[in-house]
N, C-alpha and C. Protein backbone atom coordinates (compact mmCIF):
# COMPACT_ATOMS: atom_id res chain seq x y z
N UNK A 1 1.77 2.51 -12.09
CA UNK A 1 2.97 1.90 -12.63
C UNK A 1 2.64 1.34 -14.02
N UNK A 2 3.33 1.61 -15.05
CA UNK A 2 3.18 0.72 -16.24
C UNK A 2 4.86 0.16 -16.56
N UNK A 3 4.69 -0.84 -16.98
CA UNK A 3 5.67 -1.45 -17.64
C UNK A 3 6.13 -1.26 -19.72
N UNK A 4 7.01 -0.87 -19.65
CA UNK A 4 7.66 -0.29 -20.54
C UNK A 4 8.46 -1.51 -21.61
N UNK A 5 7.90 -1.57 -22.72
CA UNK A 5 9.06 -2.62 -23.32
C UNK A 5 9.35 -2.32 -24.67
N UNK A 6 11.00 -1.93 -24.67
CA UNK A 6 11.52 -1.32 -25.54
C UNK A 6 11.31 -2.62 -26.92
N UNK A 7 10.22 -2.89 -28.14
CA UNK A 7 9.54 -3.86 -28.69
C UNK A 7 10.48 -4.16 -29.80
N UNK A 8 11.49 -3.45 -30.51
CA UNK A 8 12.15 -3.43 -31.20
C UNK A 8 12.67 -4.84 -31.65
N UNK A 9 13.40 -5.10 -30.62
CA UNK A 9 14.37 -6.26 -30.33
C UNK A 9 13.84 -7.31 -29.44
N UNK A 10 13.10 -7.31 -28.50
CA UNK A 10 12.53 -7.74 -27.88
C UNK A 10 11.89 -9.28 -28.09
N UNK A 11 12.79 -10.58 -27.62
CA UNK A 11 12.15 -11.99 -27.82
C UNK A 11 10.53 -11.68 -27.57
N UNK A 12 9.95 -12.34 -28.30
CA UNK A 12 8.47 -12.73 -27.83
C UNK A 12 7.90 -13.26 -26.92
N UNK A 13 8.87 -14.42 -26.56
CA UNK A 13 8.27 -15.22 -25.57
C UNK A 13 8.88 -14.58 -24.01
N UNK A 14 9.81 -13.17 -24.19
CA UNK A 14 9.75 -12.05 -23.07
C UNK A 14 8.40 -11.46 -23.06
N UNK A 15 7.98 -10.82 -24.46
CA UNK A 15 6.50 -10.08 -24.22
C UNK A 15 5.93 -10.94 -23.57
N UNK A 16 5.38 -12.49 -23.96
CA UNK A 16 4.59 -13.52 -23.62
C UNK A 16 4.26 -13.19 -21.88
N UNK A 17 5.79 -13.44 -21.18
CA UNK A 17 5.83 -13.48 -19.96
C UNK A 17 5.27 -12.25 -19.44
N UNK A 18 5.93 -11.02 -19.82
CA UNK A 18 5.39 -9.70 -19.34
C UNK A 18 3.76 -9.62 -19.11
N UNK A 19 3.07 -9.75 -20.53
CA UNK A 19 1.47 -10.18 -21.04
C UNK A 19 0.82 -10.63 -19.45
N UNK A 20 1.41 -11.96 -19.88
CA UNK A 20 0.83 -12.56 -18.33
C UNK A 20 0.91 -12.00 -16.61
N UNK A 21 1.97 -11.74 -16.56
CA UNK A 21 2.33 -10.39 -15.41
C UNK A 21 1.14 -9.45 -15.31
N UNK A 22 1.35 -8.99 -16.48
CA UNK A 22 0.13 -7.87 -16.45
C UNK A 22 -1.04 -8.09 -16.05
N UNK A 23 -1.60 -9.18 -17.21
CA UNK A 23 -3.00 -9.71 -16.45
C UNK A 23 -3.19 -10.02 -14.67
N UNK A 24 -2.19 -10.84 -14.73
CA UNK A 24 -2.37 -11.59 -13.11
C UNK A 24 -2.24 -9.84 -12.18
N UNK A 25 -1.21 -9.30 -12.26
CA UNK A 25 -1.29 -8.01 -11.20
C UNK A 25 -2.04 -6.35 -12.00
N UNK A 26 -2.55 -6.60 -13.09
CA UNK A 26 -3.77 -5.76 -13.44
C UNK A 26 -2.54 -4.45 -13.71
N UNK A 27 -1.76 -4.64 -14.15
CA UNK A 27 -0.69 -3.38 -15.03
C UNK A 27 -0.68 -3.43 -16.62
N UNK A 28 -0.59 -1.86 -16.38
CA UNK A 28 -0.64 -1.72 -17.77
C UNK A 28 0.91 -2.13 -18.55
N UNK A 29 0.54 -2.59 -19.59
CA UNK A 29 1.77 -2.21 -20.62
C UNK A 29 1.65 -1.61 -21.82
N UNK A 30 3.21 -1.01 -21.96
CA UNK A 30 3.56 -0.13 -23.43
C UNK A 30 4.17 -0.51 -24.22
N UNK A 31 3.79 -0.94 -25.44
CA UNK A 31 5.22 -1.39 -26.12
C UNK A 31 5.46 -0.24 -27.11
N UNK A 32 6.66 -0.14 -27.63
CA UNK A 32 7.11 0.83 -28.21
C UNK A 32 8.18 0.51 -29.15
N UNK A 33 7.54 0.68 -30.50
CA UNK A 33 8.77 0.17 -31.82
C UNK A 33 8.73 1.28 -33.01
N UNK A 34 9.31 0.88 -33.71
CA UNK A 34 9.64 2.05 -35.22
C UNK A 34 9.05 1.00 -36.53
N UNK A 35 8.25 -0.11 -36.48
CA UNK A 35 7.77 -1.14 -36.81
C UNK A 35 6.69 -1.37 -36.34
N UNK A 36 5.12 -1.49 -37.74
CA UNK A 36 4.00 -1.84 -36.78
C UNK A 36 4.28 -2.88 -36.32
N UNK A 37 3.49 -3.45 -34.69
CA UNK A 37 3.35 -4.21 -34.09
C UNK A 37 2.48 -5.22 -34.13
N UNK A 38 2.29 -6.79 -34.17
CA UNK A 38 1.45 -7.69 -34.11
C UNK A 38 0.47 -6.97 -33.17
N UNK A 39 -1.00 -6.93 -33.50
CA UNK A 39 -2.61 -6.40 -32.84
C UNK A 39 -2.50 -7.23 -31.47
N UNK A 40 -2.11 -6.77 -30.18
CA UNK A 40 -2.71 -7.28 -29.12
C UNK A 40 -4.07 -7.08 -28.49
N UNK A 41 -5.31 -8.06 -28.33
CA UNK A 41 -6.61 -7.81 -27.48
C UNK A 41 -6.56 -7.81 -26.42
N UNK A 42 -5.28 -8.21 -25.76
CA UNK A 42 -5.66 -7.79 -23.87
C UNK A 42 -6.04 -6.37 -24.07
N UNK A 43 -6.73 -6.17 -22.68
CA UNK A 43 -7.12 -4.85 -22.00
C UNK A 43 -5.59 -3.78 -21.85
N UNK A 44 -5.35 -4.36 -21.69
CA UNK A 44 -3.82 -3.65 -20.38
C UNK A 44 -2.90 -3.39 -21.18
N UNK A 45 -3.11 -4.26 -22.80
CA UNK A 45 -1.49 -3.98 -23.48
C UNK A 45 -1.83 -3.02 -24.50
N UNK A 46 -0.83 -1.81 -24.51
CA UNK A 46 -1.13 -0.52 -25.64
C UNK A 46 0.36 -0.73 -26.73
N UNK A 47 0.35 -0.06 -27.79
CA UNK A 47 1.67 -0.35 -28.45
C UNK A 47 1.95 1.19 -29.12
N UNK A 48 2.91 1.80 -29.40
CA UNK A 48 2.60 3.24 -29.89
C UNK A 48 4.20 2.91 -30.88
N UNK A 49 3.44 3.38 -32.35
CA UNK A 49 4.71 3.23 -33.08
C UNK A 49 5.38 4.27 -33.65
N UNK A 50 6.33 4.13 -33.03
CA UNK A 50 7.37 5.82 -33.21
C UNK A 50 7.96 6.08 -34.59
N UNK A 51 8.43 7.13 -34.97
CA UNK A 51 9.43 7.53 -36.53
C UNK A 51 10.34 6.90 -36.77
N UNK A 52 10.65 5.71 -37.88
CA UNK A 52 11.75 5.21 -38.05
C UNK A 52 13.07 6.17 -37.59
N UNK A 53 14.24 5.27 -37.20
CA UNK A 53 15.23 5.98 -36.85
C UNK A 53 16.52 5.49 -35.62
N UNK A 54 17.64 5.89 -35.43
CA UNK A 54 18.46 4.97 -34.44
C UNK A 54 17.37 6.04 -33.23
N UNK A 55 17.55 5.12 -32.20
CA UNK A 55 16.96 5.73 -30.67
C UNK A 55 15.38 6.58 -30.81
N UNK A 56 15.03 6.55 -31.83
CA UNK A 56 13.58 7.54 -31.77
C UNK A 56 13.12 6.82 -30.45
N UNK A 57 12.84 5.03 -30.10
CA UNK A 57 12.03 4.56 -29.70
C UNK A 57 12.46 4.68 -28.20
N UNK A 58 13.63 4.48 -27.95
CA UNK A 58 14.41 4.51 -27.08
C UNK A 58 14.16 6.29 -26.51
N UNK A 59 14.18 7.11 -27.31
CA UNK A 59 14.03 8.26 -26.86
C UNK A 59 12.55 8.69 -26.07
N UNK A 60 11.87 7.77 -27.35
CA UNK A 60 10.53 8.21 -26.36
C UNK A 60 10.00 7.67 -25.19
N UNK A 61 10.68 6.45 -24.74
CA UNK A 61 10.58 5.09 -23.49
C UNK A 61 11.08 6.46 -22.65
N UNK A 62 12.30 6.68 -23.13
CA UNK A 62 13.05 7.28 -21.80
C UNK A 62 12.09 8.91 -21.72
N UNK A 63 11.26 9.61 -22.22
CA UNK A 63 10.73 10.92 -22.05
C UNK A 63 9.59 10.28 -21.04
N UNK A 64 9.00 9.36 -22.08
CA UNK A 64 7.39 8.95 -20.82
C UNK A 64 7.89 8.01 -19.59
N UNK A 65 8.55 7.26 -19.23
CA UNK A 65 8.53 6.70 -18.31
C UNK A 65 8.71 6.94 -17.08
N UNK A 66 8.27 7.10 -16.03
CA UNK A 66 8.49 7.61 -14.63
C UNK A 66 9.28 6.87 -13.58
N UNK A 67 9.32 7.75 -13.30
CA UNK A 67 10.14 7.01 -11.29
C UNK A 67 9.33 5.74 -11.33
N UNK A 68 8.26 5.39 -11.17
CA UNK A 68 7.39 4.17 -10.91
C UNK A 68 7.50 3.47 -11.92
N UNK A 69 8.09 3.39 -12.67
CA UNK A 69 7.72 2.08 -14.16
C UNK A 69 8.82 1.16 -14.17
N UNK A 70 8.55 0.75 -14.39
CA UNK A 70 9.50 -0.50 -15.19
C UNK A 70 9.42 -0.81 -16.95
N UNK A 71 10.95 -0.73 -16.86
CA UNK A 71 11.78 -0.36 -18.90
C UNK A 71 12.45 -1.95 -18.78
N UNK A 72 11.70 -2.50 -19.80
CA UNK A 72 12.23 -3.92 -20.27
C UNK A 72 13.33 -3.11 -21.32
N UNK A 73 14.36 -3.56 -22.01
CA UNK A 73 15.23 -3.08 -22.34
C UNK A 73 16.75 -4.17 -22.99
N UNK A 74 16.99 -4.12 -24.04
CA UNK A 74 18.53 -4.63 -24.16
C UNK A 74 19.85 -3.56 -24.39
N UNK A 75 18.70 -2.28 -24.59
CA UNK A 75 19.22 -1.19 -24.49
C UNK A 75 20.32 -0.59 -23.84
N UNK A 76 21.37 -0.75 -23.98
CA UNK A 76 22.30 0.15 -22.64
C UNK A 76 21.93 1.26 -22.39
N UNK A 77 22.45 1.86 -23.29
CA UNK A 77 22.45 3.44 -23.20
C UNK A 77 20.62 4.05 -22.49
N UNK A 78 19.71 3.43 -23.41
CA UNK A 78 18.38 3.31 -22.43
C UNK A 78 18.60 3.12 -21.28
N UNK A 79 18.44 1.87 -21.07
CA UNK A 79 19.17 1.77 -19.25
C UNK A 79 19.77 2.51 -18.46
N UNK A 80 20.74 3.16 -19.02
CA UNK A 80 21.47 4.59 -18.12
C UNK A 80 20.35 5.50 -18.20
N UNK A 81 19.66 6.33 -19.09
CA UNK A 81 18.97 6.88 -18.80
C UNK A 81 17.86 6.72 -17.93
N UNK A 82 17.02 5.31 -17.82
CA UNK A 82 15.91 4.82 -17.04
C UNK A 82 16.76 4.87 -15.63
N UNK A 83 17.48 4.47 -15.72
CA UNK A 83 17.91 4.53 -13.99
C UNK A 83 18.33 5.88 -13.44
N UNK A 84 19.00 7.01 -14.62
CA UNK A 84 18.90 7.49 -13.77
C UNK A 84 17.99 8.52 -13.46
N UNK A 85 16.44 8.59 -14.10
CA UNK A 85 15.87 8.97 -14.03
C UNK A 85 15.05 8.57 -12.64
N UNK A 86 15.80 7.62 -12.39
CA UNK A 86 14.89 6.32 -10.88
C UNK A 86 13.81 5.44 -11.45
N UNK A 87 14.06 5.51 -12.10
CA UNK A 87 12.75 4.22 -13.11
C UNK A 87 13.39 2.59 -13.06
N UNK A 88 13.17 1.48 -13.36
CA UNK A 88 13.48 0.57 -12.92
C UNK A 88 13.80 -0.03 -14.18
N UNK A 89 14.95 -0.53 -14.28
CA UNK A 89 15.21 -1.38 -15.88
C UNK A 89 15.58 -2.98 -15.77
N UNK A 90 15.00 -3.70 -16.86
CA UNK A 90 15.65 -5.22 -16.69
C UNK A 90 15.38 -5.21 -17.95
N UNK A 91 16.69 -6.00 -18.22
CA UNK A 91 17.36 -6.70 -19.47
C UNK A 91 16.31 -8.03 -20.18
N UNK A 92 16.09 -8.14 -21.34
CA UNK A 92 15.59 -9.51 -21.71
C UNK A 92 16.52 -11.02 -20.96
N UNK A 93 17.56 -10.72 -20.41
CA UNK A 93 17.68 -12.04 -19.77
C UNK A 93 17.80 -12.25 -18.16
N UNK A 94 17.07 -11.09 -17.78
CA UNK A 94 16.75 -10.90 -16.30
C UNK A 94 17.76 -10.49 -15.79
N UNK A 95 18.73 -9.75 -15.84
CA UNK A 95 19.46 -9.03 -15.47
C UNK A 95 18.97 -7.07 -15.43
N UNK A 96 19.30 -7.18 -13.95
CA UNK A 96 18.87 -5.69 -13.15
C UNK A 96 19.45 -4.70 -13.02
N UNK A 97 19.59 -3.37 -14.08
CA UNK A 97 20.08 -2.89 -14.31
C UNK A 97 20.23 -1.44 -13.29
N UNK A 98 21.22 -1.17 -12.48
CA UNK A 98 21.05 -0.31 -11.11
C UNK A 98 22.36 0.57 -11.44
N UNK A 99 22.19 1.52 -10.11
CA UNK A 99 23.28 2.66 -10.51
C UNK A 99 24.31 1.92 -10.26
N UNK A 100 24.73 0.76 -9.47
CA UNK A 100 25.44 0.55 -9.52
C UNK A 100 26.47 -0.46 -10.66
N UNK A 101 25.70 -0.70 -11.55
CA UNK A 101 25.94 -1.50 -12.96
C UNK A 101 26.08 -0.92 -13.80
N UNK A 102 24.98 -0.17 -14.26
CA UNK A 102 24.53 0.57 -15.36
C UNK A 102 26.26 1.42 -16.16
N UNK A 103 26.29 1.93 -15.62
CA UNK A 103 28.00 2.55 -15.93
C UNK A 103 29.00 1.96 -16.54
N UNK A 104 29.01 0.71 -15.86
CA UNK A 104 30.17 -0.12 -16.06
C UNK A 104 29.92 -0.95 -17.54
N UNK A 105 28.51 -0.62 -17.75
CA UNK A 105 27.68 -2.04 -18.57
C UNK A 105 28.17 -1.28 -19.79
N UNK A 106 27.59 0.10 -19.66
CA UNK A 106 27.47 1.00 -20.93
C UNK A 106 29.34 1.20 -21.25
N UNK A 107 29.95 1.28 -20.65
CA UNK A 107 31.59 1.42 -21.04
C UNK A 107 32.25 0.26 -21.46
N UNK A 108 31.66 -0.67 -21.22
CA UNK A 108 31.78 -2.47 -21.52
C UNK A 108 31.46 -2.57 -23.04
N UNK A 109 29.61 -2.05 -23.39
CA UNK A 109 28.95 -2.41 -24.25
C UNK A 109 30.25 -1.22 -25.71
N UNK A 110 30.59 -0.01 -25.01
CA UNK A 110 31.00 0.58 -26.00
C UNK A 110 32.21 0.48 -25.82
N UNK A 111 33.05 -0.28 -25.66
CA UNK A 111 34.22 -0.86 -25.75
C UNK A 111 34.30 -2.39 -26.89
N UNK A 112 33.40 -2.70 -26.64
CA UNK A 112 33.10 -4.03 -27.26
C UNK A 112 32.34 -3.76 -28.81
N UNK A 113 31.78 -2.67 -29.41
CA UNK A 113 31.38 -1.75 -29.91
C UNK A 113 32.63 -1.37 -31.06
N UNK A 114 33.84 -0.62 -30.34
CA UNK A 114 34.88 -0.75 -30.52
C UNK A 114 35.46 -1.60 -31.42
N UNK A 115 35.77 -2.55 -29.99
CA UNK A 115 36.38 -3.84 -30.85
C UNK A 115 35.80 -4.85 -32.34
N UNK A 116 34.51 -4.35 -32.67
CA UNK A 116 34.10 -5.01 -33.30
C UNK A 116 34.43 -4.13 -35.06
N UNK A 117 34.01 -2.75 -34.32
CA UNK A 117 33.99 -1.38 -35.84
C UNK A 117 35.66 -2.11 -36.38
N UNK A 118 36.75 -2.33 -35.51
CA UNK A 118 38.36 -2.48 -35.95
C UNK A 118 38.86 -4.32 -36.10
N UNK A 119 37.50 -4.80 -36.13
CA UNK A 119 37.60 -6.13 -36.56
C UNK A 119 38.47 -7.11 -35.79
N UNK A 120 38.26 -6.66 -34.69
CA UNK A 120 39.09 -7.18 -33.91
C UNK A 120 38.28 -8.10 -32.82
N UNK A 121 36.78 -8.21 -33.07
CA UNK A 121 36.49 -9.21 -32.02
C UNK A 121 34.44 -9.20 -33.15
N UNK A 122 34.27 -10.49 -33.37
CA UNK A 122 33.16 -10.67 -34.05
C UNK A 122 32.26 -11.59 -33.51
N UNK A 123 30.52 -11.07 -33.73
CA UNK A 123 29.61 -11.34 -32.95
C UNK A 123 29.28 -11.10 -31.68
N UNK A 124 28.05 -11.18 -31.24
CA UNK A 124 27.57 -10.74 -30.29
C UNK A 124 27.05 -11.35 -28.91
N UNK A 125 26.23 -11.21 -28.24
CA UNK A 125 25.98 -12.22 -27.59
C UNK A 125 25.71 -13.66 -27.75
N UNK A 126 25.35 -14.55 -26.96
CA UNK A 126 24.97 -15.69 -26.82
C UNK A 126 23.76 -15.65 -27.29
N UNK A 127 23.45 -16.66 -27.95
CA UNK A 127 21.97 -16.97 -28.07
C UNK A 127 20.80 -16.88 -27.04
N UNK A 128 20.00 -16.53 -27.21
CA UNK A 128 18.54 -16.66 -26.15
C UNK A 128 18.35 -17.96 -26.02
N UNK A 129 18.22 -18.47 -24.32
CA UNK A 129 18.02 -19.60 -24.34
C UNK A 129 16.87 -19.92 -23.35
N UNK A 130 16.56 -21.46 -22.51
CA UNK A 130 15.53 -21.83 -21.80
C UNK A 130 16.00 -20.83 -20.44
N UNK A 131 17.14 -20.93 -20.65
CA UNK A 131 18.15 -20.51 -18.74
C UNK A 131 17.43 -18.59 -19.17
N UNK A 132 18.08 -18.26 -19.98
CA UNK A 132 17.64 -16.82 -19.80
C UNK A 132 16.05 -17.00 -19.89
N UNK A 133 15.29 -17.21 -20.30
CA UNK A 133 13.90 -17.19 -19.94
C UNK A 133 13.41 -17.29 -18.97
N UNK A 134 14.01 -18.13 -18.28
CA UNK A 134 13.50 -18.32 -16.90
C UNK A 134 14.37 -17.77 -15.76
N UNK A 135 15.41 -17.43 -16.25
CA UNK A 135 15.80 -15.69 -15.34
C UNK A 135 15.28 -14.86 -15.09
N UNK A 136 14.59 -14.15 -16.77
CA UNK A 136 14.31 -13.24 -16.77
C UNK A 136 12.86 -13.65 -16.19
N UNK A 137 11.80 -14.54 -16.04
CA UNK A 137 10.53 -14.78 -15.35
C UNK A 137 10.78 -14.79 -14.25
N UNK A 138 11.81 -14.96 -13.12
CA UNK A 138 12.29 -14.63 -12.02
C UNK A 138 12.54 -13.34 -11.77
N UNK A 139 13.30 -13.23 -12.46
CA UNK A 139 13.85 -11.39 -11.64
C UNK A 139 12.63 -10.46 -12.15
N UNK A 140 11.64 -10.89 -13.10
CA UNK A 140 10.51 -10.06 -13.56
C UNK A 140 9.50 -10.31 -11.85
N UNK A 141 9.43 -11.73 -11.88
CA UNK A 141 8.45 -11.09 -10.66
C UNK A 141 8.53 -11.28 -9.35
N UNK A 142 10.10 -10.75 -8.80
CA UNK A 142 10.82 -10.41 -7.92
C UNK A 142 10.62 -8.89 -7.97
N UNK A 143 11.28 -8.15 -9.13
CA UNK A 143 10.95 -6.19 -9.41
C UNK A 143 9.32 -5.98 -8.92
N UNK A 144 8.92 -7.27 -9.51
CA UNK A 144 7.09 -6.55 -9.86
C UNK A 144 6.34 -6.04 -8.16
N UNK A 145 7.13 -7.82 -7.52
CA UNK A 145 6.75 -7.64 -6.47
C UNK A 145 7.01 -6.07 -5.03
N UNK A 146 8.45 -6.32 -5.24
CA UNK A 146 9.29 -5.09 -4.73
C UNK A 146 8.09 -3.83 -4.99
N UNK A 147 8.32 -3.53 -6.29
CA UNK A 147 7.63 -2.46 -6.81
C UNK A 147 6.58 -2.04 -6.27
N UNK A 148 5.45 -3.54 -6.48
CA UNK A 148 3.89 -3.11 -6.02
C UNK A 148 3.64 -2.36 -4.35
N UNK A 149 5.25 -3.50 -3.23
CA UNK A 149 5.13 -3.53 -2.21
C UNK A 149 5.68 -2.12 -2.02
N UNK A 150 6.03 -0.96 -2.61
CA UNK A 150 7.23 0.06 -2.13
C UNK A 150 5.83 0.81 -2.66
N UNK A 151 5.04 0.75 -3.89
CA UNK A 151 4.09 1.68 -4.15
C UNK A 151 3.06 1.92 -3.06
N UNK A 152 2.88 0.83 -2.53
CA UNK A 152 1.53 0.54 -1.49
C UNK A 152 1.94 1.22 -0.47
N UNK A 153 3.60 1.73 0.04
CA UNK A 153 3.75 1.93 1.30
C UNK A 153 3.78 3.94 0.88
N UNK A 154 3.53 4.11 -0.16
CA UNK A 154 3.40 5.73 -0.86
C UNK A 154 1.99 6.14 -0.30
């Protein structure tokens, strides 16, 4: 299993948490941007920097990642693809992105998309806050756990 994090956009103090994940359950991670990346010395963390461009990075998360990984992601359209490839996706604010969401999210996100190109609705989300941090450190090692326990029974 490696864990996947689309690095682009990506809060830091999400990598931070991931980092530590890794160490404590001995997984690898990938990060993946169109921007060199700050030099990480853990063992476990790799970074591979793709061709400037919309989705290059996103394209290449979604070619390497397998049924077994987990895709950190704010990505929609990523997200549809990771799931339905059976790969496992969560959002920077710990939200779990499944077949049964994923659809609705991406027709939401490009509706809202929409509304914004015809000036009809401005800005974006909410700010990153303490509450999403510690969502997303919850539902991170809630998946991790699931995960390790569904691999072990392979």
């Amino acid at each position: 299993m490696t864990i996947w994090i689309d690095a682009d956009a990506c809060p830091r103090v999400i990598k931070e948490i991931v980092f530590r994940a890794s160490e404590r359950l001995n997984l690898p991670v990938m990060l993946v941007a169109n921007k060199p990346l700050a030099k990480h010395h853990a063992r476990l963390i790799s970074s591979m920097v793709v061709d400037a461009g919309p989705d290059v990075a996103d394209d290449y998360i979604a070619e390497q990642a397998t049924a077994l990984d987990l895709v950190i992601t704010a990505d929609i359209p990523l997200a549809a693809r990771i799931v339905a490839k059976g790969a496992v996706g969560i959002d920077p604010r710990g939200e779990l992105y499944t077949e049964d969401n994923v659809g609705e999210r991406l027709s939401m996100r490009d509706l809202m998309q929409s509304l914004r190109t015809e000036g009809l609705v401005q800005g974006g989300p909410a700010q990153f806050g303490m509450t999403d941090r510690q969502r997303f450190a919850s539902s991170l090692d809630r998946v991790l756990t699931r995960m390790m326990r569904e691999a072990k029974k392979q």
